[in-house]
PDB file of N, CA and C in Angstrom:
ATOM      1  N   UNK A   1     -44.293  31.361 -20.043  1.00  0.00           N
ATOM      2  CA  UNK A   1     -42.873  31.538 -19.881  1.00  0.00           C
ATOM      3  C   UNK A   1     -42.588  32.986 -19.489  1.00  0.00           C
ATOM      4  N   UNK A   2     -41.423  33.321 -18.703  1.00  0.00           N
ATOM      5  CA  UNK A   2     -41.053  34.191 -18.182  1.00  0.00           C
ATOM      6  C   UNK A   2     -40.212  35.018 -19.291  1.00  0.00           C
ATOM      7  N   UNK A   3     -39.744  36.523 -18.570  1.00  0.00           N
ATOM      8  CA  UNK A   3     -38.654  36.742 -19.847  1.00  0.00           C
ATOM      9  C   UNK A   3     -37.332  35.806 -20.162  1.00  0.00           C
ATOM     10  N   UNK A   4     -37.034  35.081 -19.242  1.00  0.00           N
ATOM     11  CA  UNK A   4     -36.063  34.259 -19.001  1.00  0.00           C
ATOM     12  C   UNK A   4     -36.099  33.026 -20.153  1.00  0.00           C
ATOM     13  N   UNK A   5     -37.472  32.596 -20.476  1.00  0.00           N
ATOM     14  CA  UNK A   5     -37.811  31.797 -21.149  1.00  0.00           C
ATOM     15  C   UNK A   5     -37.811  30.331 -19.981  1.00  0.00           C
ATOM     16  N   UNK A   6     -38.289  30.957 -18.981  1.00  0.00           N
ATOM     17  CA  UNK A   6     -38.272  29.593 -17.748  1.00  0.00           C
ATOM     18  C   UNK A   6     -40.145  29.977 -17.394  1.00  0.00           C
ATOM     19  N   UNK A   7     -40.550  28.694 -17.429  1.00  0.00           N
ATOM     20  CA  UNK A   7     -42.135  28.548 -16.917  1.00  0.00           C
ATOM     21  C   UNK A   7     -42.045  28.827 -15.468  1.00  0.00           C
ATOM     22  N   UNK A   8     -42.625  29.801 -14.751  1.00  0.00           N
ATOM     23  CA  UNK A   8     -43.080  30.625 -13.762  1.00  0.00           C
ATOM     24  C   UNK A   8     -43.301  29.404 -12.681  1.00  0.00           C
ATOM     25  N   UNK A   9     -42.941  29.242 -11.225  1.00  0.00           N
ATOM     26  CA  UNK A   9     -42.751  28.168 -10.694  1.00  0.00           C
ATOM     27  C   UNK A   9     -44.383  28.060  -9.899  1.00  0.00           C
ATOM     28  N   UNK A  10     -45.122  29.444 -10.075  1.00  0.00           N
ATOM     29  CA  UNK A  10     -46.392  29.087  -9.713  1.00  0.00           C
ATOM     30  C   UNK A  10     -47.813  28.089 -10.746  1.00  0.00           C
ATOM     31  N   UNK A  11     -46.559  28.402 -11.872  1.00  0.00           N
ATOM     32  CA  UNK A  11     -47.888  27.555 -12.914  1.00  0.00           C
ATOM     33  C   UNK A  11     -47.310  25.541 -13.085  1.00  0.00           C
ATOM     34  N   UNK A  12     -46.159  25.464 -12.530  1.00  0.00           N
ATOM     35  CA  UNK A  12     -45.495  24.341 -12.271  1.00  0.00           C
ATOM     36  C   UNK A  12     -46.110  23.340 -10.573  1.00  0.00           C
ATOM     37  N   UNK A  13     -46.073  24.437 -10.483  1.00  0.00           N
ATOM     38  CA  UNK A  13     -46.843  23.894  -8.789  1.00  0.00           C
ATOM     39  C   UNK A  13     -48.048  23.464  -8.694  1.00  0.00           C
ATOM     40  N   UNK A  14     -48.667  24.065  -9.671  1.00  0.00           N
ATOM     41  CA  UNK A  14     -50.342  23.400 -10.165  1.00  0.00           C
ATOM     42  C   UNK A  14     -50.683  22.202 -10.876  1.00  0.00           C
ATOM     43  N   UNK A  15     -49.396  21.529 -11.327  1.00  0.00           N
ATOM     44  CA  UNK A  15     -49.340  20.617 -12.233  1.00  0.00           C
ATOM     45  C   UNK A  15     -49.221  19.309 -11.583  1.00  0.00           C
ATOM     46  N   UNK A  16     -49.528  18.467 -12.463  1.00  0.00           N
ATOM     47  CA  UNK A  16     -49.382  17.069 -11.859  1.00  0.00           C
ATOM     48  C   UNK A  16     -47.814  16.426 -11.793  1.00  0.00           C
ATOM     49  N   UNK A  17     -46.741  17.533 -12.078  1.00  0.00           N
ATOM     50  CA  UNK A  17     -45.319  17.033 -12.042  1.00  0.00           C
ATOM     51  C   UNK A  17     -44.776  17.649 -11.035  1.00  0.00           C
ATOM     52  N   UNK A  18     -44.612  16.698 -10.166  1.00  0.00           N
ATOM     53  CA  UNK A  18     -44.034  17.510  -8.603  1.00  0.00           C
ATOM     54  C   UNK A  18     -42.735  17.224  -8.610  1.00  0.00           C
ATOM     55  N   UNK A  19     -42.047  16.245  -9.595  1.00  0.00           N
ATOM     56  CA  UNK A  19     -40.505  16.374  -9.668  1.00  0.00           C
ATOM     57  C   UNK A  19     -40.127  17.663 -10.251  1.00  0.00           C
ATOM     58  N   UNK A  20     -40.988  17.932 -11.427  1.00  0.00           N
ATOM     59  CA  UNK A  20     -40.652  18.915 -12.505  1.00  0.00           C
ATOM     60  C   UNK A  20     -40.119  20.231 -11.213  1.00  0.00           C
ATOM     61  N   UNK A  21     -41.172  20.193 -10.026  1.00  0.00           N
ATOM     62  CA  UNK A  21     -41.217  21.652  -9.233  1.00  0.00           C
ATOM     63  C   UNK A  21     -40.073  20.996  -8.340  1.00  0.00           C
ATOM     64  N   UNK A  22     -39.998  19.911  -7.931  1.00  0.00           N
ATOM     65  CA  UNK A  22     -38.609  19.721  -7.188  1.00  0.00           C
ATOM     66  C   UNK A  22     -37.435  20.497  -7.793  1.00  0.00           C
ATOM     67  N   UNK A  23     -37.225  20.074  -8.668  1.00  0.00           N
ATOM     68  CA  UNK A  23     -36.057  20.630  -9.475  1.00  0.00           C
ATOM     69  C   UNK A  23     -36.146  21.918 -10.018  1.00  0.00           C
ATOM     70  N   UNK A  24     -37.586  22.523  -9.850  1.00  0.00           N
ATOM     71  CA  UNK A  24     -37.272  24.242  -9.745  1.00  0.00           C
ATOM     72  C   UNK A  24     -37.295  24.965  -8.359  1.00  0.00           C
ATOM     73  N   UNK A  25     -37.591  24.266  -7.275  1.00  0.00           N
ATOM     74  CA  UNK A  25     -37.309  24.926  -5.867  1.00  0.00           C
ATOM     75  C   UNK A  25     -35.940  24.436  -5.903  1.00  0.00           C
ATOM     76  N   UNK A  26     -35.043  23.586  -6.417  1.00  0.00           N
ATOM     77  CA  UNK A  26     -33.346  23.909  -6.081  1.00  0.00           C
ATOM     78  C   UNK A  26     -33.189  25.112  -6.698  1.00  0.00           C
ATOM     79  N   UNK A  27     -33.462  25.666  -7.911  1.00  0.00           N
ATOM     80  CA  UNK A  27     -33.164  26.705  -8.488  1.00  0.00           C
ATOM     81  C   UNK A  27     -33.968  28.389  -8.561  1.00  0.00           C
ATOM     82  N   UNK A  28     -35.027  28.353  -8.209  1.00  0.00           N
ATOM     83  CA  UNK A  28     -35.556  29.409  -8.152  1.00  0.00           C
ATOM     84  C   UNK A  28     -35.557  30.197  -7.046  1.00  0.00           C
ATOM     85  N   UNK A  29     -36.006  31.408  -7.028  1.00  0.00           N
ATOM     86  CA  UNK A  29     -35.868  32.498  -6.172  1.00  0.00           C
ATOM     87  C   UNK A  29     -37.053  32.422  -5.104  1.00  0.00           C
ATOM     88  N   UNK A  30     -37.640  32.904  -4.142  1.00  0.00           N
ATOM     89  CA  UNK A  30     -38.517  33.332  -3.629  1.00  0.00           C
ATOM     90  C   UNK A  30     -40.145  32.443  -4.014  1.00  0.00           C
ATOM     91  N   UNK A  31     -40.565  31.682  -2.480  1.00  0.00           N
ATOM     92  CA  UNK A  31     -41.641  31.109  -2.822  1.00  0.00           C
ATOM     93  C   UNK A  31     -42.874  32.038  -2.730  1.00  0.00           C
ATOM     94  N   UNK A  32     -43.568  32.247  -3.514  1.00  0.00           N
ATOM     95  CA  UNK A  32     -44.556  33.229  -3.022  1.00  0.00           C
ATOM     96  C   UNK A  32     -46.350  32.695  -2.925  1.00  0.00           C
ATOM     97  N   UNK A  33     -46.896  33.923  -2.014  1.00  0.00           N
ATOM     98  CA  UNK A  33     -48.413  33.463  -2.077  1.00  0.00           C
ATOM     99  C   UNK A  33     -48.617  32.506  -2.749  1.00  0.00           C
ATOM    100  N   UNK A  34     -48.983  33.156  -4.421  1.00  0.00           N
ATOM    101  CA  UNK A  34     -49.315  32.485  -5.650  1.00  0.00           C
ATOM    102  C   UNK A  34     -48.857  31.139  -5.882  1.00  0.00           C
ATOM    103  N   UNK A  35     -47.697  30.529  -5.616  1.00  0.00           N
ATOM    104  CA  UNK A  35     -47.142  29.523  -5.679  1.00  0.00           C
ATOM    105  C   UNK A  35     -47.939  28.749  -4.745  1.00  0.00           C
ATOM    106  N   UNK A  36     -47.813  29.010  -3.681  1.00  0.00           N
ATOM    107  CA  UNK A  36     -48.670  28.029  -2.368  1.00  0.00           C
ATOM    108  C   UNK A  36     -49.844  27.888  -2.415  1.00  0.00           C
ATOM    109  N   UNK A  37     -50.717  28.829  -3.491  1.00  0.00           N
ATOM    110  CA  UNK A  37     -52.198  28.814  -3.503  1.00  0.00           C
ATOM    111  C   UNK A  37     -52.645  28.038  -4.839  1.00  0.00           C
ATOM    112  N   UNK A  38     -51.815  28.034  -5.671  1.00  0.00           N
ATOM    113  CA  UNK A  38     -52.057  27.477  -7.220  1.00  0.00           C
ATOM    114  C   UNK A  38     -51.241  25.819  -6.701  1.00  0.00           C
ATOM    115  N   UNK A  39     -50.077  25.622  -5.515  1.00  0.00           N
ATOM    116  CA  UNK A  39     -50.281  24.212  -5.425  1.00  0.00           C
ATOM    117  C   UNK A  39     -51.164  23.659  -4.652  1.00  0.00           C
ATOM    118  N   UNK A  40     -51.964  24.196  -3.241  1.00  0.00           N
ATOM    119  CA  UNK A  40     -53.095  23.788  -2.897  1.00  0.00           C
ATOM    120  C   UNK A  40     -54.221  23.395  -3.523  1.00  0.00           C
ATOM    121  N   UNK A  41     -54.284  23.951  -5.198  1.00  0.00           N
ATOM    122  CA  UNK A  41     -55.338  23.691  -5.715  1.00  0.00           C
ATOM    123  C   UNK A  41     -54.714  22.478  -6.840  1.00  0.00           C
ATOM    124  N   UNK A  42     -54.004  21.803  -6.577  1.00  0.00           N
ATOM    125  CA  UNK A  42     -53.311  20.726  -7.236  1.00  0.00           C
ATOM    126  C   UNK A  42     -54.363  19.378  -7.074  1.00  0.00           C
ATOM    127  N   UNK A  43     -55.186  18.931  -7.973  1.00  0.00           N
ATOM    128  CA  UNK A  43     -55.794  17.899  -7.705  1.00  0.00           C
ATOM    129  C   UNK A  43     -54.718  16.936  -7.496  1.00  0.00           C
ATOM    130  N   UNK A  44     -54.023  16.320  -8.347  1.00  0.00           N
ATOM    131  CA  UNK A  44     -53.370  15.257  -8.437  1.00  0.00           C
ATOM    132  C   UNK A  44     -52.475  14.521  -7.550  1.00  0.00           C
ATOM    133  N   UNK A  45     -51.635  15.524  -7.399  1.00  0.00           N
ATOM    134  CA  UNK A  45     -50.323  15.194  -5.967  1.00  0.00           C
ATOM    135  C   UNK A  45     -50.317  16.559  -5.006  1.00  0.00           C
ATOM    136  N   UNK A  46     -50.962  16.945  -4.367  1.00  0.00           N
ATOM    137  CA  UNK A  46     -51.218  18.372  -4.041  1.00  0.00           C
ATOM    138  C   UNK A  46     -50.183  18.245  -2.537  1.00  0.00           C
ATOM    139  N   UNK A  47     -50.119  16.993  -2.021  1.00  0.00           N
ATOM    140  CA  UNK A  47     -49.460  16.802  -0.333  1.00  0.00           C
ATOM    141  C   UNK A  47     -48.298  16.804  -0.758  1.00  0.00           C
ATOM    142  N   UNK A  48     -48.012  16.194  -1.826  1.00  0.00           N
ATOM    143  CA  UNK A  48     -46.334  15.495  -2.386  1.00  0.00           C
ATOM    144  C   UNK A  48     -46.143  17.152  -2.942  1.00  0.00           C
ATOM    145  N   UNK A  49     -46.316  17.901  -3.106  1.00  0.00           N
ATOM    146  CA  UNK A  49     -45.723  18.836  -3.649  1.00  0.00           C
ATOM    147  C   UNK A  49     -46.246  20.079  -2.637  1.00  0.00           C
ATOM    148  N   UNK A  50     -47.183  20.032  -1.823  1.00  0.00           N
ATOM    149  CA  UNK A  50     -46.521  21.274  -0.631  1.00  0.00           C
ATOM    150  C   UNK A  50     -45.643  20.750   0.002  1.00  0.00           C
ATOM    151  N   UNK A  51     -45.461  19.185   0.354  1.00  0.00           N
ATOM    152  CA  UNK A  51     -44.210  18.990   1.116  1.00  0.00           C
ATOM    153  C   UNK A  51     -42.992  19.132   0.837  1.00  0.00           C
ATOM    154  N   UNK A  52     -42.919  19.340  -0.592  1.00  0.00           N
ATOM    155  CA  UNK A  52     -41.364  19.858  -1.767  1.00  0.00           C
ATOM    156  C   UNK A  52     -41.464  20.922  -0.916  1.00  0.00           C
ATOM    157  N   UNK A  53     -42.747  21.848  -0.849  1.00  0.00           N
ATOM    158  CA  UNK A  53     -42.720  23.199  -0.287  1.00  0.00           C
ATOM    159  C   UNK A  53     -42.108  23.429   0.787  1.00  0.00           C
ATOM    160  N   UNK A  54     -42.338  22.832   1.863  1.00  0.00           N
ATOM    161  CA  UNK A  54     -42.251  22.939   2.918  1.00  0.00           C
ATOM    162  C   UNK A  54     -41.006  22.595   3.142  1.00  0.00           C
ATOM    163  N   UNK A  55     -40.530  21.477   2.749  1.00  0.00           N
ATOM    164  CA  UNK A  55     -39.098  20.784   2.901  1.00  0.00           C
ATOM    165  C   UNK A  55     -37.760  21.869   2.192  1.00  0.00           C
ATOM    166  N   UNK A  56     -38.021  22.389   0.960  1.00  0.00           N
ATOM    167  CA  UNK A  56     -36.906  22.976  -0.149  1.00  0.00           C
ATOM    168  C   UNK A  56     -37.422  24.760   0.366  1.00  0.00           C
ATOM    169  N   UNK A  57     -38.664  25.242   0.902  1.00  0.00           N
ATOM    170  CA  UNK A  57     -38.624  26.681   0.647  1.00  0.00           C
ATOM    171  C   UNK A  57     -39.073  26.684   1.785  1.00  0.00           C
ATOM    172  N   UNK A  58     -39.810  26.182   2.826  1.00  0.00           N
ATOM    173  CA  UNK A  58     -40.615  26.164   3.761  1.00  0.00           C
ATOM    174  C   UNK A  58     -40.311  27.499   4.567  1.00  0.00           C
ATOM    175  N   UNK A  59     -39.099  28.198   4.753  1.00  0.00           N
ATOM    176  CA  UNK A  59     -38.668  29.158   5.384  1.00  0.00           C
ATOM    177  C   UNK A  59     -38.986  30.845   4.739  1.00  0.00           C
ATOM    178  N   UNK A  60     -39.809  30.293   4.000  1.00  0.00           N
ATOM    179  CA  UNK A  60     -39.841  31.641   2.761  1.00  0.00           C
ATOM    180  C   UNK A  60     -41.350  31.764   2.638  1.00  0.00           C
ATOM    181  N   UNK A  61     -42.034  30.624   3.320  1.00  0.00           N
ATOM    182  CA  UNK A  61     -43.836  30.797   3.534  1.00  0.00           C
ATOM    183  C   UNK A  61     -44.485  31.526   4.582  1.00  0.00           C
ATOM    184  N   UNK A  62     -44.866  32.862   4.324  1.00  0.00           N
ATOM    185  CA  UNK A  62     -45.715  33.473   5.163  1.00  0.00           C
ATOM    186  C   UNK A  62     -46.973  33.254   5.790  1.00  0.00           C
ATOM    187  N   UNK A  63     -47.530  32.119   6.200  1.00  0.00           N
ATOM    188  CA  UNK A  63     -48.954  32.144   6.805  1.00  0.00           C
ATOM    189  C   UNK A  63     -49.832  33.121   7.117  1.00  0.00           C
ATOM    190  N   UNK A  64     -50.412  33.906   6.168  1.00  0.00           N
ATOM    191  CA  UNK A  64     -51.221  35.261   6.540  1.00  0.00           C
ATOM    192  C   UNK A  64     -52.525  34.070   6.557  1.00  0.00           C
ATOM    193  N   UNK A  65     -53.156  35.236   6.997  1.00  0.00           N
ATOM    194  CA  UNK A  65     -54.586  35.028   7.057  1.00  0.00           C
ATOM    195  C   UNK A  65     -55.483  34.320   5.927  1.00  0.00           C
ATOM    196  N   UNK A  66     -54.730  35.206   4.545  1.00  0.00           N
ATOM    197  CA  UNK A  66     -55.291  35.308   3.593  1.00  0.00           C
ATOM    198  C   UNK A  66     -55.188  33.698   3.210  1.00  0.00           C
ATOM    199  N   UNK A  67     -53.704  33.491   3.288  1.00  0.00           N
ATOM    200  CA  UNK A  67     -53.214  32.346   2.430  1.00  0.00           C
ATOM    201  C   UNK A  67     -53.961  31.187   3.294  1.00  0.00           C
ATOM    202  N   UNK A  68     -54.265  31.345   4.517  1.00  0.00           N
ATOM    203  CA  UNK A  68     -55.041  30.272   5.799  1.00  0.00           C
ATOM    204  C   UNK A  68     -55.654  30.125   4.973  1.00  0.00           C
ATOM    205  N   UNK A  69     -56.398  31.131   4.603  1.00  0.00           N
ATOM    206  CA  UNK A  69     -58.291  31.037   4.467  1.00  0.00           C
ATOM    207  C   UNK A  69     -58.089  30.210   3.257  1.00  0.00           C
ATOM    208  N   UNK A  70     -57.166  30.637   2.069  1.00  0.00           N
ATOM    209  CA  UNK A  70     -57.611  29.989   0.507  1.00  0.00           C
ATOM    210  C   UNK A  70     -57.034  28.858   0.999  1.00  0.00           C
ATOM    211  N   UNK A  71     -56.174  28.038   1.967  1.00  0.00           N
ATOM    212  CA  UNK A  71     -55.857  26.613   1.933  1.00  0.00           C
ATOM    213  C   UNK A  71     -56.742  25.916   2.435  1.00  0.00           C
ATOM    214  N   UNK A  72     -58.029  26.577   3.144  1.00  0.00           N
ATOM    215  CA  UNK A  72     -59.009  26.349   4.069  1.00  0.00           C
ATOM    216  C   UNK A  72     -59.787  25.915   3.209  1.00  0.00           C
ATOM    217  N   UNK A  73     -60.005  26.533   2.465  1.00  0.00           N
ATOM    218  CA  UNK A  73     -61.237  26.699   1.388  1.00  0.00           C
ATOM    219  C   UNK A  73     -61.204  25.878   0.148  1.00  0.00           C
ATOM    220  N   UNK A  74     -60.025  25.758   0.062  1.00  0.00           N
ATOM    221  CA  UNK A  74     -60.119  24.957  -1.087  1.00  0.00           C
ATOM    222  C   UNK A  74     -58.997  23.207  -0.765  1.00  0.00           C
ATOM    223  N   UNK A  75     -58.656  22.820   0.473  1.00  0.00           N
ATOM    224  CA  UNK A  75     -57.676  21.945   0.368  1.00  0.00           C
ATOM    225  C   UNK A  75     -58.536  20.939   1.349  1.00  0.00           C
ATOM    226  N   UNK A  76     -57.885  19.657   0.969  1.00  0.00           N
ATOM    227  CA  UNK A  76     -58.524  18.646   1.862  1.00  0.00           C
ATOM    228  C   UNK A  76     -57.731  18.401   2.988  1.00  0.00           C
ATOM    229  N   UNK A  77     -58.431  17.162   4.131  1.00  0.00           N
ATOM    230  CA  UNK A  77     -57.687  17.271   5.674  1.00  0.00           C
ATOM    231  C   UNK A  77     -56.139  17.027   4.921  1.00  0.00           C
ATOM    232  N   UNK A  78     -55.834  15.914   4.527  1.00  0.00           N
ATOM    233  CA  UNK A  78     -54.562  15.724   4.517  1.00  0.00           C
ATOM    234  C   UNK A  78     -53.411  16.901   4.136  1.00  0.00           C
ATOM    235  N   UNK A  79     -53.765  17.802   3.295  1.00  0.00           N
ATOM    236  CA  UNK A  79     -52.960  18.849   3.220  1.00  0.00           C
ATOM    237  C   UNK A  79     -53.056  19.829   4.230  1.00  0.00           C
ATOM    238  N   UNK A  80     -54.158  19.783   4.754  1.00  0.00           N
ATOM    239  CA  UNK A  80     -54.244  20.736   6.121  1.00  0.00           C
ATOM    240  C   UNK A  80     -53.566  20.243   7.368  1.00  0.00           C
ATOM    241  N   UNK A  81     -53.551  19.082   7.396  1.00  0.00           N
ATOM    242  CA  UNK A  81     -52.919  17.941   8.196  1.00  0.00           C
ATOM    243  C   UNK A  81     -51.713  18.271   8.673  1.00  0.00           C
ATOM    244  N   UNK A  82     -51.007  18.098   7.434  1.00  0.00           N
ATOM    245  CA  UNK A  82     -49.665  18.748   6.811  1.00  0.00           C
ATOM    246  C   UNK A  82     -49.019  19.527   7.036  1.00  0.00           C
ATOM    247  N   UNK A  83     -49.936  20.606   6.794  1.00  0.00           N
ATOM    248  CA  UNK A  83     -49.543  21.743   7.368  1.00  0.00           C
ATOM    249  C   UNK A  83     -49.178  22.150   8.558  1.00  0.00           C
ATOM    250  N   UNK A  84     -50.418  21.588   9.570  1.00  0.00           N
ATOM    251  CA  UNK A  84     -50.637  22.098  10.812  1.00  0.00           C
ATOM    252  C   UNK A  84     -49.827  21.466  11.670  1.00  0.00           C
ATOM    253  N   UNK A  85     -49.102  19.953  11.165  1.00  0.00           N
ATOM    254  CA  UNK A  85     -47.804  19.608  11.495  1.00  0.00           C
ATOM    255  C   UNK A  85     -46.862  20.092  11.338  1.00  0.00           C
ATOM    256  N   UNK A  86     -46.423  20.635  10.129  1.00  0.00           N
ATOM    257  CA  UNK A  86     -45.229  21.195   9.817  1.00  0.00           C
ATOM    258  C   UNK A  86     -44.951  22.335  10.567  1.00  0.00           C
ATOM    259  N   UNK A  87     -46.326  23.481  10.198  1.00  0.00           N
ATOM    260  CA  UNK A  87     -46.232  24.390  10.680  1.00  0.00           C
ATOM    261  C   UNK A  87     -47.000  24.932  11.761  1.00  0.00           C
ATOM    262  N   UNK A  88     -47.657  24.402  12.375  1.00  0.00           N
ATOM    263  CA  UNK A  88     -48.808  24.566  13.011  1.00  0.00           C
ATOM    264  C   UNK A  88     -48.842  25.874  14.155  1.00  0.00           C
ATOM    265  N   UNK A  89     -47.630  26.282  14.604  1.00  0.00           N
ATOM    266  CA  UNK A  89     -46.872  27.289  15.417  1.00  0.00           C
ATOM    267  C   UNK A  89     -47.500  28.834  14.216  1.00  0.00           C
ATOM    268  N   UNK A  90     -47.370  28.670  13.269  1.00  0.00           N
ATOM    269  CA  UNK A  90     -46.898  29.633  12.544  1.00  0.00           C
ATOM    270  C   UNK A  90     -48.688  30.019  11.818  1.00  0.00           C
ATOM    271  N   UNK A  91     -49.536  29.315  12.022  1.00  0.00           N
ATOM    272  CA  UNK A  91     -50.599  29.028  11.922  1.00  0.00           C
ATOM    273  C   UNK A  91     -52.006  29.794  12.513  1.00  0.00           C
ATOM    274  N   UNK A  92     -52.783  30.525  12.422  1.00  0.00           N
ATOM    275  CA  UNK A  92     -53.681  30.808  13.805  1.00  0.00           C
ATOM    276  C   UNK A  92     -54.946  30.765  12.904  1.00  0.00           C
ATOM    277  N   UNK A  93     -55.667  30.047  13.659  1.00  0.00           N
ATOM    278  CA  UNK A  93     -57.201  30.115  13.185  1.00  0.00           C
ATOM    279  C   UNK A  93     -57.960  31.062  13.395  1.00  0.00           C
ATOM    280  N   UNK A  94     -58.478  32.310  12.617  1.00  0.00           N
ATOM    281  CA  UNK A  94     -59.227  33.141  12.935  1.00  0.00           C
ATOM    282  C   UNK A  94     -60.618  33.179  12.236  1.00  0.00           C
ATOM    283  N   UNK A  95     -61.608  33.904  12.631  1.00  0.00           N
ATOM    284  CA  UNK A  95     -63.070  34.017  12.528  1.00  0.00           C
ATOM    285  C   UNK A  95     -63.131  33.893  10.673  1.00  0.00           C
ATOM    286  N   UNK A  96     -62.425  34.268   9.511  1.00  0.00           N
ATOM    287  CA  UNK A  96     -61.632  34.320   8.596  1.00  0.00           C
ATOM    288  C   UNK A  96     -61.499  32.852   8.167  1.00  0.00           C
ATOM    289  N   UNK A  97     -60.464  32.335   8.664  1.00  0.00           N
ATOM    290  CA  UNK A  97     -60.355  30.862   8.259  1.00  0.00           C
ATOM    291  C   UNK A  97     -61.549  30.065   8.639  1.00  0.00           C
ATOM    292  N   UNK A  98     -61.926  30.162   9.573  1.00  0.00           N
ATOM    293  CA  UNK A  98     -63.593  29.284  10.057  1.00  0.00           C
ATOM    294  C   UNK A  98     -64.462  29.104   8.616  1.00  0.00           C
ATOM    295  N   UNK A  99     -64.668  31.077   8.187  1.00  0.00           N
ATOM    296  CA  UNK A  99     -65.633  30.799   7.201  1.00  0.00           C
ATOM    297  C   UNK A  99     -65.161  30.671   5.777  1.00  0.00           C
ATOM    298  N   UNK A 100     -63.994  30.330   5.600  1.00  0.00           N
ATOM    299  CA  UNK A 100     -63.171  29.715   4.364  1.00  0.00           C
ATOM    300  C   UNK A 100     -63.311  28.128   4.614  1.00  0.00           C
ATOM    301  N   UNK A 101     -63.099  27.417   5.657  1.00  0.00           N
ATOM    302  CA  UNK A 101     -63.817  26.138   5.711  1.00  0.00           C
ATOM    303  C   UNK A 101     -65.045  25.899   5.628  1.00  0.00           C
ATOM    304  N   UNK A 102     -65.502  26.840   6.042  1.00  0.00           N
ATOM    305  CA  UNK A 102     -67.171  26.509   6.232  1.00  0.00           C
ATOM    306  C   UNK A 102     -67.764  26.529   4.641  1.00  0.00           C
ATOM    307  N   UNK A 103     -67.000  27.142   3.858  1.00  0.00           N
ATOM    308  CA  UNK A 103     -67.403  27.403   2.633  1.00  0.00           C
ATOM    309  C   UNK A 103     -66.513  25.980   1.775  1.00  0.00           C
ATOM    310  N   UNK A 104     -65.682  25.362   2.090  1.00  0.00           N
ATOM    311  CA  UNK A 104     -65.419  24.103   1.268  1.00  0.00           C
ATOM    312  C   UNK A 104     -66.007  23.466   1.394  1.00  0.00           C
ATOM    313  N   UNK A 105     -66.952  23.237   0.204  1.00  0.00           N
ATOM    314  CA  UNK A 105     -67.842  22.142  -0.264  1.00  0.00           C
ATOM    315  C   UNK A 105     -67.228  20.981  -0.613  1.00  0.00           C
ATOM    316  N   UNK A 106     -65.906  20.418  -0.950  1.00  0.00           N
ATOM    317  CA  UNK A 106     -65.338  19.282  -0.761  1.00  0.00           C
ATOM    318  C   UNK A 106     -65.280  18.443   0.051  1.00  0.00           C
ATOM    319  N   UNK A 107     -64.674  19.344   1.140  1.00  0.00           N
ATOM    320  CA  UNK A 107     -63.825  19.094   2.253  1.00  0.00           C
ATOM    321  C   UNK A 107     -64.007  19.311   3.652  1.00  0.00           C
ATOM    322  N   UNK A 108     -65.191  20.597   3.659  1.00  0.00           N
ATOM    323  CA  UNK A 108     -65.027  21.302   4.658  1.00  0.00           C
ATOM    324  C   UNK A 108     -65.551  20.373   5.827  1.00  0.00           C
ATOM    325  N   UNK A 109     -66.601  19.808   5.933  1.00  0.00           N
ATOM    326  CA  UNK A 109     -66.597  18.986   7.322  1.00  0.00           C
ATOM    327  C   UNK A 109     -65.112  18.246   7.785  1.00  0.00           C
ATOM    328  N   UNK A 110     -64.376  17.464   7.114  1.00  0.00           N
ATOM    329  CA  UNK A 110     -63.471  17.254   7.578  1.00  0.00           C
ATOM    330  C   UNK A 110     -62.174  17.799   7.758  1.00  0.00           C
ATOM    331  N   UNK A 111     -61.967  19.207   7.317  1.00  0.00           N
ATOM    332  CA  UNK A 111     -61.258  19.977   7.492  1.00  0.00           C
ATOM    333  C   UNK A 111     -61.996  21.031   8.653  1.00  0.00           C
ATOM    334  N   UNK A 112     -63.075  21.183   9.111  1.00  0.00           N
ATOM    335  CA  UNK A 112     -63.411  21.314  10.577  1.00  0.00           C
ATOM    336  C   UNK A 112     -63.258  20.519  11.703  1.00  0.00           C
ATOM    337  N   UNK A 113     -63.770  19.585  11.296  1.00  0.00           N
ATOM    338  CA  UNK A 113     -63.268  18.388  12.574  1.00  0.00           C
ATOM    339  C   UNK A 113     -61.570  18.471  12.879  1.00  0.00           C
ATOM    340  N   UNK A 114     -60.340  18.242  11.706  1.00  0.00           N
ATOM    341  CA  UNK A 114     -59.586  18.617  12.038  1.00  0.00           C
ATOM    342  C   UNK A 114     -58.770  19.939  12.811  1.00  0.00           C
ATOM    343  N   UNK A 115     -59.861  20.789  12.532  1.00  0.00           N
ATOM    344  CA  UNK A 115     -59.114  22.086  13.170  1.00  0.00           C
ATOM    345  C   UNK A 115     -59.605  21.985  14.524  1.00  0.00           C
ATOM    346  N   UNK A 116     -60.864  22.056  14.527  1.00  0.00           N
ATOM    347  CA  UNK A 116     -61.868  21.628  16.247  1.00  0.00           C
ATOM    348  C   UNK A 116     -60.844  20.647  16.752  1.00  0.00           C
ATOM    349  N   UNK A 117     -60.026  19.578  16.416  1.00  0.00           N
ATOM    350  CA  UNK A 117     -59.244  18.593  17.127  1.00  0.00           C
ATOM    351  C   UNK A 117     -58.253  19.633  17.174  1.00  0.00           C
TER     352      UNK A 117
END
């Protein structure tokens, strides 16, 4: 909990309650890194709740490099999918993101094939 006594919307985004985070992107401030990287690593509903992202804050997500690489690295095609629909403009694959896929042991073949397409 925050000083506010409100749970921090990046430790909500990690959770398996993607209404719970619906109803804190009507109300909260500023989506940040941390938020987008702790819901990429969302086993449970991880698409259903970057798309809260994308849909309620989407205008407030910076695509650095950095944040490429950890969605690279740790997310499967469908959230990359996702992305590269939503945002795909805003997006650039660099030498960086290659070896953040190359390093997902989940995922990463099919989160290469998708980017190679």
């Amino acid at each position: 909990m925050d000083a506010s006594g409100r749970m921090p919307l990046k430790h909500v985004a990690g959770s398996r309650y993607s209404n719970t985070v619906a109803a804190l992107l009507s109300r909260e401030g500023e989506v940040t890194t941390k938020v987008v990287k702790a819901k990429v690593g969302n086993r449970w509903n991880g698409k259903e709740v970057v798309t809260l992202l994308l849909d309620y804050r989407g205008d407030q997500i910076t695509f650095t490099e950095e944040l490429v690489s950890s969605i690279a690295r740790t997310s499967d095609e469908e959230i990359m999918t996702l992305l590269l629909d939503r945002r795909g403009n805003q997006i650039t694959i660099t030498n960086e993101v290659v070896k953040a896929v190359a390093g997902n042991e989940g995922n990463g073949i099919e989160v290469m094939a998708l980017l190679l397409d």
